[in-house]
C-alpha atoms as a PDB file:
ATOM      1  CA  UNK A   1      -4.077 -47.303   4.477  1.00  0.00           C
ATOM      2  CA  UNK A   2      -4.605 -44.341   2.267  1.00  0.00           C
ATOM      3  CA  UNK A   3      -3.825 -45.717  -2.169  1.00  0.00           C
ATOM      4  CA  UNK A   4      -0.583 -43.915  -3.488  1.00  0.00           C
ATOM      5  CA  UNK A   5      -1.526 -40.850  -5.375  1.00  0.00           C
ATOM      6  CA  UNK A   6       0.026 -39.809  -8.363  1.00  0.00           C
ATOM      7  CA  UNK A   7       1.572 -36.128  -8.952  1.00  0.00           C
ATOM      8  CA  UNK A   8       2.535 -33.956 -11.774  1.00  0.00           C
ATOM      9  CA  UNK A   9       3.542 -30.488 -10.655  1.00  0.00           C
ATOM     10  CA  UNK A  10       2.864 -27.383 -13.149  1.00  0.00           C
ATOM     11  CA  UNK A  11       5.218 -24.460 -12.156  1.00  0.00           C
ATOM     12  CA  UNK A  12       4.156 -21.168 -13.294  1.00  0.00           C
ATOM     13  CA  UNK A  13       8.264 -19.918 -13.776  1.00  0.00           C
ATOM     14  CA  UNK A  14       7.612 -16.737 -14.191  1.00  0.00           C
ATOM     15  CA  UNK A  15       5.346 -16.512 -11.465  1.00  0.00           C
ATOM     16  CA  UNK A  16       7.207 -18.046  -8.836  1.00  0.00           C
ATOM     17  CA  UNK A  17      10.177 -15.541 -10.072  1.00  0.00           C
ATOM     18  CA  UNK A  18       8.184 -12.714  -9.254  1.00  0.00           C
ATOM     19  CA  UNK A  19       7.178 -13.261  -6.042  1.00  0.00           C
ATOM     20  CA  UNK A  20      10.649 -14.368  -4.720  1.00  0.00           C
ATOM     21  CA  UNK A  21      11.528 -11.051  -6.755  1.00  0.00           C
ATOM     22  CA  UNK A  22       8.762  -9.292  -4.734  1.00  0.00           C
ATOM     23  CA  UNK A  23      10.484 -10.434  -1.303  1.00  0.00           C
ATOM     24  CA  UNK A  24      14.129  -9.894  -2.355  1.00  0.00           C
ATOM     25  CA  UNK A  25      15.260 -13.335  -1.715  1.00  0.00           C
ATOM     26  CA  UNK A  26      17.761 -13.882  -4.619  1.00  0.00           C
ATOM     27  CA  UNK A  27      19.225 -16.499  -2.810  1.00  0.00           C
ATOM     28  CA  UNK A  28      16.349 -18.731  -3.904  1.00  0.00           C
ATOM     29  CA  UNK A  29      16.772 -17.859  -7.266  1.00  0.00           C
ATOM     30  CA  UNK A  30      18.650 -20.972  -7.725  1.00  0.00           C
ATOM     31  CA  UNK A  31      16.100 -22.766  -7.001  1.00  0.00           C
ATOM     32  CA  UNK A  32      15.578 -26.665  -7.221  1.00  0.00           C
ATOM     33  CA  UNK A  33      12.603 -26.746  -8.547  1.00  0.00           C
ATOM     34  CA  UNK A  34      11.642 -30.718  -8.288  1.00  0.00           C
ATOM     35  CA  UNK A  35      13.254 -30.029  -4.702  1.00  0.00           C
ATOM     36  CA  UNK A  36      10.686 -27.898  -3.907  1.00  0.00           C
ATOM     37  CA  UNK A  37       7.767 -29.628  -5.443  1.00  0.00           C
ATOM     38  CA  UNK A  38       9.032 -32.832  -3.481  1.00  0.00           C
ATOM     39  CA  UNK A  39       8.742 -31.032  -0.307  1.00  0.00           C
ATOM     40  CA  UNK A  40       5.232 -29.897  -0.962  1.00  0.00           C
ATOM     41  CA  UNK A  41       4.061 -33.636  -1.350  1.00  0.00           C
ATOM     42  CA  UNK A  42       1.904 -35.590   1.375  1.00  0.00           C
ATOM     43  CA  UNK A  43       3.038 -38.817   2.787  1.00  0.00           C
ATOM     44  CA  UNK A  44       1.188 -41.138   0.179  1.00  0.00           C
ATOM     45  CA  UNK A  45       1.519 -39.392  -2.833  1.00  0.00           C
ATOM     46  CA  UNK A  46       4.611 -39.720  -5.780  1.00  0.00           C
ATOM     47  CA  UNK A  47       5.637 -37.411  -8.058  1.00  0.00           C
ATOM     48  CA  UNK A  48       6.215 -38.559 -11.848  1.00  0.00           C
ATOM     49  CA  UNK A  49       6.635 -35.355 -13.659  1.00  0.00           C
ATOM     50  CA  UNK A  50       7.846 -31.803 -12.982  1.00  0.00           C
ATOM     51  CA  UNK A  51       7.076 -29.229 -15.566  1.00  0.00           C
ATOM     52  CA  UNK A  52       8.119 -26.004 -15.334  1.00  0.00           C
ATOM     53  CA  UNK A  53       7.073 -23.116 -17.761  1.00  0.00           C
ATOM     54  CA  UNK A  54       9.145 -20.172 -18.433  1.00  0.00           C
ATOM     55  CA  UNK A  55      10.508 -18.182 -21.075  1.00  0.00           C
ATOM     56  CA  UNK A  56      13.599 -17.215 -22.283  1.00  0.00           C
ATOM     57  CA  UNK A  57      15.138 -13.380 -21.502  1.00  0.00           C
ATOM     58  CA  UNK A  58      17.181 -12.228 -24.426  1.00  0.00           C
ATOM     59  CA  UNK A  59      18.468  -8.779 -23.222  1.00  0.00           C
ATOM     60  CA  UNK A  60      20.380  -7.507 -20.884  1.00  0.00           C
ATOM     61  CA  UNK A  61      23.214  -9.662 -21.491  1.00  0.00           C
ATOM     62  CA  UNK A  62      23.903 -10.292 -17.758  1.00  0.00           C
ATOM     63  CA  UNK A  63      20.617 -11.503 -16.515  1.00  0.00           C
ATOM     64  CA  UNK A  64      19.977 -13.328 -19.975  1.00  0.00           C
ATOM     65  CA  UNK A  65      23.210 -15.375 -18.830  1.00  0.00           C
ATOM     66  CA  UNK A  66      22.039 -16.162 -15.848  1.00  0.00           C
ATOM     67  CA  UNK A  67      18.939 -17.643 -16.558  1.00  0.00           C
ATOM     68  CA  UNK A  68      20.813 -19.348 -18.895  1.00  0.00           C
ATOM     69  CA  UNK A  69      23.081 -21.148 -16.633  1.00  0.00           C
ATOM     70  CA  UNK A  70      19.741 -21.831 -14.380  1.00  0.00           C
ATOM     71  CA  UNK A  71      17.763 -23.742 -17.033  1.00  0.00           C
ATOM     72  CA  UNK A  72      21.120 -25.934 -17.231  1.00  0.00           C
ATOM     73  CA  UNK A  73      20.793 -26.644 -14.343  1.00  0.00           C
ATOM     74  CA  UNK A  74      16.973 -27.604 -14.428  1.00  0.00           C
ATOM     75  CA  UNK A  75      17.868 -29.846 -17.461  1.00  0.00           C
ATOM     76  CA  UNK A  76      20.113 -31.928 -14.886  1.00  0.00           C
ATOM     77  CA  UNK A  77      16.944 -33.058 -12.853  1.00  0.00           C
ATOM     78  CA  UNK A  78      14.846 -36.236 -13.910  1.00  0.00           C
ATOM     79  CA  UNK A  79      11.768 -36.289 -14.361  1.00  0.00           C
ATOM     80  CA  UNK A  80      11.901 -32.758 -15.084  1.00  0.00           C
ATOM     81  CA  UNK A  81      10.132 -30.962 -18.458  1.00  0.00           C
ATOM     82  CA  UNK A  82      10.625 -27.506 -19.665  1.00  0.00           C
ATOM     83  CA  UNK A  83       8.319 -25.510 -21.392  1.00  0.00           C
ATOM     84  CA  UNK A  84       8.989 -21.963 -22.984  1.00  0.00           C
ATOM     85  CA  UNK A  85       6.820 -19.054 -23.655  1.00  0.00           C
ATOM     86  CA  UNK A  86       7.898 -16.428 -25.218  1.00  0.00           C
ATOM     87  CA  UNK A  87       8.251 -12.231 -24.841  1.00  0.00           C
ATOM     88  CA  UNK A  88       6.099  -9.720 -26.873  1.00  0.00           C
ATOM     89  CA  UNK A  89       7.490  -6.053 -27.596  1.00  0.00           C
ATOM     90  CA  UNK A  90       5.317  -3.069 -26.720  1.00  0.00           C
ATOM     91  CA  UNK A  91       5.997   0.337 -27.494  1.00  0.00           C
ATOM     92  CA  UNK A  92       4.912   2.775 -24.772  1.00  0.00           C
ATOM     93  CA  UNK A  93       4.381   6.326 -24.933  1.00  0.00           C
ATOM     94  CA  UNK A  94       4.651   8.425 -22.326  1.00  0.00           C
ATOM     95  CA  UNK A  95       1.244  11.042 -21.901  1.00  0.00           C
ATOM     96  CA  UNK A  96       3.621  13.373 -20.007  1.00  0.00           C
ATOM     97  CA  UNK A  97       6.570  14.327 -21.824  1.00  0.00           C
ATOM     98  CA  UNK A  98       5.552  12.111 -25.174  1.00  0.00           C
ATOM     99  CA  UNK A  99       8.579  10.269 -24.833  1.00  0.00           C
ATOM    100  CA  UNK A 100       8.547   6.667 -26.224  1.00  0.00           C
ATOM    101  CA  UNK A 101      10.181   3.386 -25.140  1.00  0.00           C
ATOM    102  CA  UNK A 102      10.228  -0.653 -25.290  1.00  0.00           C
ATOM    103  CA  UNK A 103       8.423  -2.478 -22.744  1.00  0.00           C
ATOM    104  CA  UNK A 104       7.705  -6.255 -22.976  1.00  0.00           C
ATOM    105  CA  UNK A 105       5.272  -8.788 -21.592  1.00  0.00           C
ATOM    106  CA  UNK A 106       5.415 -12.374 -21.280  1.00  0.00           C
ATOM    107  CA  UNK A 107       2.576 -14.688 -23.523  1.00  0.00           C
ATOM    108  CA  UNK A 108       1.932 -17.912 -23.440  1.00  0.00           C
ATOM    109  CA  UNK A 109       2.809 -19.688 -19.916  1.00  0.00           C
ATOM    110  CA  UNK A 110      -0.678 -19.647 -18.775  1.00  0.00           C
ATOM    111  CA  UNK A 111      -1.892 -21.597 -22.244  1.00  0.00           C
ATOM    112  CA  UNK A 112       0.971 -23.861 -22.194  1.00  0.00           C
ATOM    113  CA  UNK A 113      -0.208 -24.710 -18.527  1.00  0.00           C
ATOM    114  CA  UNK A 114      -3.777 -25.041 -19.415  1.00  0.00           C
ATOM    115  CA  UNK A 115      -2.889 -27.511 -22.245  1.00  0.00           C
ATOM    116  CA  UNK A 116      -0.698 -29.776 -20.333  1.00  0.00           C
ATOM    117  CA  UNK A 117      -3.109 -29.679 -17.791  1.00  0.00           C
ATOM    118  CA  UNK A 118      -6.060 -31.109 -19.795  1.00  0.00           C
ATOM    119  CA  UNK A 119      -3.432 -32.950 -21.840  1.00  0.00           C
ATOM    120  CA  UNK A 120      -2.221 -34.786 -18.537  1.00  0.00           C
ATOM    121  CA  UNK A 121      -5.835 -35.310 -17.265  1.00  0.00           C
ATOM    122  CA  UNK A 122      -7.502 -36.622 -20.211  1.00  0.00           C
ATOM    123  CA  UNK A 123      -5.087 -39.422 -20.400  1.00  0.00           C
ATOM    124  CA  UNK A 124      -5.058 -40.546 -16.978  1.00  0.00           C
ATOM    125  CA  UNK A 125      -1.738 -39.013 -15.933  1.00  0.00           C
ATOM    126  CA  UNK A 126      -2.178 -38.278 -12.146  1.00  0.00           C
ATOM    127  CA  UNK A 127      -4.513 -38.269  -9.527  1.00  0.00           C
ATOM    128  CA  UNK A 128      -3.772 -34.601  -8.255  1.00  0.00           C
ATOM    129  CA  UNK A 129      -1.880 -32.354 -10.133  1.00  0.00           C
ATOM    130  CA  UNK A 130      -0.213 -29.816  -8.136  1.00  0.00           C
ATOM    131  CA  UNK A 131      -0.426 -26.437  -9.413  1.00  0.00           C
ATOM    132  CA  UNK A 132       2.293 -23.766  -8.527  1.00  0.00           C
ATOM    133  CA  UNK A 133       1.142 -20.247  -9.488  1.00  0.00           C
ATOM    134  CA  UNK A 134      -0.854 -17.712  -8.130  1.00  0.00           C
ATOM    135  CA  UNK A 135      -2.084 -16.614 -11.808  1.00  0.00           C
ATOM    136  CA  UNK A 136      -6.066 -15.966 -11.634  1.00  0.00           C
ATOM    137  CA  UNK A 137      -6.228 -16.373 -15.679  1.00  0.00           C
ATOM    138  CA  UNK A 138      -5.476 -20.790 -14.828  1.00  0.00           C
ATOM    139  CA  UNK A 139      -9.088 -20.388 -13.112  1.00  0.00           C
ATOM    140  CA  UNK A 140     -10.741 -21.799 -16.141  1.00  0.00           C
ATOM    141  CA  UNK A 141      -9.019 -24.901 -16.912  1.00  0.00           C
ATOM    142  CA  UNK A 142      -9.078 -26.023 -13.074  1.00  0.00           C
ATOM    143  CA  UNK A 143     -12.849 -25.608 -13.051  1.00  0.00           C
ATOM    144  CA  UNK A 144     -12.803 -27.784 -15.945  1.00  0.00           C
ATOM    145  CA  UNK A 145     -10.650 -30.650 -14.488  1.00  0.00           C
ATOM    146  CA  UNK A 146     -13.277 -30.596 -11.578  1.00  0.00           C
ATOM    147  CA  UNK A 147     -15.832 -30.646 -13.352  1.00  0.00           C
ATOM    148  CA  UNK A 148     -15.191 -33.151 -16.324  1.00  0.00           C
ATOM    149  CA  UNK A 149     -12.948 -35.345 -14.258  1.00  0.00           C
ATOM    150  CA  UNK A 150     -14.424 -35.448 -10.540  1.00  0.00           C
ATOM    151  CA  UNK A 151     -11.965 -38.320  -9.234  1.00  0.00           C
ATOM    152  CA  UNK A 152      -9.238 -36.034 -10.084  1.00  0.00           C
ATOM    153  CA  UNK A 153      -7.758 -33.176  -7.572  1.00  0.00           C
ATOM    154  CA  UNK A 154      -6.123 -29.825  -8.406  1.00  0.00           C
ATOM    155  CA  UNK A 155      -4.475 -28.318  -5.351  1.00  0.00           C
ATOM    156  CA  UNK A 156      -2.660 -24.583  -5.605  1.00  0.00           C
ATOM    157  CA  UNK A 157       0.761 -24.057  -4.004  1.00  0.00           C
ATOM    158  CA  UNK A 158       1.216 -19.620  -3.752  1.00  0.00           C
ATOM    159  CA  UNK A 159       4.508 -18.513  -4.000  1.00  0.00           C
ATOM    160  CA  UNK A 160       5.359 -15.985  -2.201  1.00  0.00           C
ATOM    161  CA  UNK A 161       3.449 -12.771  -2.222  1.00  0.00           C
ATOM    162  CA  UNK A 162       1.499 -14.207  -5.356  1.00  0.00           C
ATOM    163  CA  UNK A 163      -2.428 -15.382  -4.096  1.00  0.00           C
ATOM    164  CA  UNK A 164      -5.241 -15.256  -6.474  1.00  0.00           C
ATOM    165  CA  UNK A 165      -8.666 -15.947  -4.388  1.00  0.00           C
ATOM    166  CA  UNK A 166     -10.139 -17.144  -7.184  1.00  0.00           C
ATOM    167  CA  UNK A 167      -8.110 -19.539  -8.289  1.00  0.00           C
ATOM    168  CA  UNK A 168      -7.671 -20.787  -4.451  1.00  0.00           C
ATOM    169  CA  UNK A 169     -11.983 -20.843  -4.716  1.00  0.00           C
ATOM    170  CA  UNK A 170     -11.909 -23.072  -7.962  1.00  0.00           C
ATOM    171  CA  UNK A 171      -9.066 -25.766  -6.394  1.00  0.00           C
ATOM    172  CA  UNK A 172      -9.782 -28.446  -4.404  1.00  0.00           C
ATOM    173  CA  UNK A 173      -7.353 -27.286  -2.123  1.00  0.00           C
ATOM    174  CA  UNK A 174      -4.758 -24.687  -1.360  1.00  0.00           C
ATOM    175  CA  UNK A 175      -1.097 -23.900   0.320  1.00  0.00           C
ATOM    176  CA  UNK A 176       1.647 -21.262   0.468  1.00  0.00           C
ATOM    177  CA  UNK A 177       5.226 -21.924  -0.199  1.00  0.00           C
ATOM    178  CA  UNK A 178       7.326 -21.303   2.914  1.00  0.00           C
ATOM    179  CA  UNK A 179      10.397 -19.908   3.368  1.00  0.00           C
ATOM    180  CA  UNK A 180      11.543 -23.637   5.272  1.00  0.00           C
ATOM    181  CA  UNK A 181      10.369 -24.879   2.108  1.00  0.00           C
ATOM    182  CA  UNK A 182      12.396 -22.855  -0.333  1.00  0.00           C
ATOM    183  CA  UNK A 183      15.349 -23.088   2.229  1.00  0.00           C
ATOM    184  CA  UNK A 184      15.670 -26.908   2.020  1.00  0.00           C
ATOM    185  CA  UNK A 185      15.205 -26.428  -1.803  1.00  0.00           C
ATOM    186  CA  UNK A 186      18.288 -24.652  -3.059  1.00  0.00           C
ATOM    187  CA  UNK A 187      20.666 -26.061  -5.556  1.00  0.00           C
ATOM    188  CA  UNK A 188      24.206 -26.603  -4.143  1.00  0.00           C
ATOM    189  CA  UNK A 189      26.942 -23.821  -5.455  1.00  0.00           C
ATOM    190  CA  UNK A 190      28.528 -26.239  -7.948  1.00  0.00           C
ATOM    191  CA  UNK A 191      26.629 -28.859 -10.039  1.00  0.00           C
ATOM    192  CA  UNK A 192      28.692 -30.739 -12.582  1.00  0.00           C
ATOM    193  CA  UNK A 193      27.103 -31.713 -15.560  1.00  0.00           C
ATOM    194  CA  UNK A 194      27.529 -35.240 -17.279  1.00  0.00           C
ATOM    195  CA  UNK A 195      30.088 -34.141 -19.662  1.00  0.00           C
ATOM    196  CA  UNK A 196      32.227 -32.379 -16.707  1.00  0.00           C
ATOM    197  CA  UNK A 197      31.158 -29.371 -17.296  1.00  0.00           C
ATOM    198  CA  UNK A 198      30.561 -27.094 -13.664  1.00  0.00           C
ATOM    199  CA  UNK A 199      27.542 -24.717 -13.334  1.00  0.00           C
ATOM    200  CA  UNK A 200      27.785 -22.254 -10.507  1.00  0.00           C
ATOM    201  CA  UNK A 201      25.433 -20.184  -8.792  1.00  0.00           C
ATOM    202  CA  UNK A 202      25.378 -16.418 -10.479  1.00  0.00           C
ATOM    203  CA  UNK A 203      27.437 -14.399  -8.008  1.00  0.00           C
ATOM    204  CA  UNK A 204      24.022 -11.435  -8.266  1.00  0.00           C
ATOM    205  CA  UNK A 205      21.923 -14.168  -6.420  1.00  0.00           C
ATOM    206  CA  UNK A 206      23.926 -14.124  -3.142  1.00  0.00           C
END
């Protein structure tokens, strides 16, 4: 009989968001995250934690609301940590017609990652930690979980359209997120909070 494993997923948010982006499926934008991770789990293994990195949109309005009511509805899960990054300002100028504008780029996930990560491992925290990303820059501090800690595992879940060979190289093991998967994942239209309070799914991810 194969020993209970212990789990704690690291969910690259704004990773994940981009490749559902990449295949148009709003509909999974309301996403249960720890639903998803659970689904990804083998038959002797448990998951303790969940934590999901993101970071917060402030502008435009609309889609900063949304993600707003989303992360409400990722603080209703247990066992479920969030971690925030945070968006730099770029100014781009345009070699054509010289014209200038605000871009922005988002810092920090990949770090925050890398420190839980070693964080988590160092004090005995799991047995595999299950890595949702496709990011090729979370390379280094996998190697270094295999190599300082060889009774530990790191295994790579893709989302969609996201793969990064190297990264799939450096883990232990690898698999993609399926559409079955993020089908029996989806929050339900309502969730009522513990106060009363009803979150419902923005109407733009239908």
């Amino acid at each position: 009989m194969k020993r209970v494993e212990r789990v704690i997923a690291y969910v690259d948010g704004h990773n994940l968001y981009h490749g559902l982006r990449a295949r148009r499926w709003k509909w999974f934008y309301w996403l249960d995250i720890q639903a998803m991770v659970g689904h990804l789990l083998k038959p002797n293994q448990v998951l303790k934690t969940t934590k999901y990195f993101t970071t917060r949109v402030k502008k435009p309005e609309d889609k900063r609301k949304r993600q707003e009511v989303f992360l409400e509805a990722l603080e209703t899960l247990s066992n479920f940590e969030i971690y925030y990054g945070r968006f730099l300002a770029d100014t781009v100028r345009c070699h054509k017609c010289g014209h200038t504008y605000e871009t922005h780029h988002e810092k920090m996930t990949d770090v925050n990652i890398a420190v839980e990560l070693m964080s988590d491992v160092f004090r005995d925290r799991f047995d595999v930690a299950l890595l949702v990303s496709g990011d090729g820059d979370l390379v280094g501090p996998v190697e270094a979980v295999r190599r300082l800690f060889v009774d530990k595992r790191v295994v790579v879940a893709f989302p969609p359209r996201r793969v990064s060979k190297a990264l799939k190289r450096t883990a232990n093991a690898s698999t993609h997120i399926s559409r079955k998967v993020l089908s029996s994942s989806v929050f339900p239209g309502e969730i009522v909070k513990p106060d009363g309070r009803i979150l419902r799914r923005p109407s733009e991810w239908r």
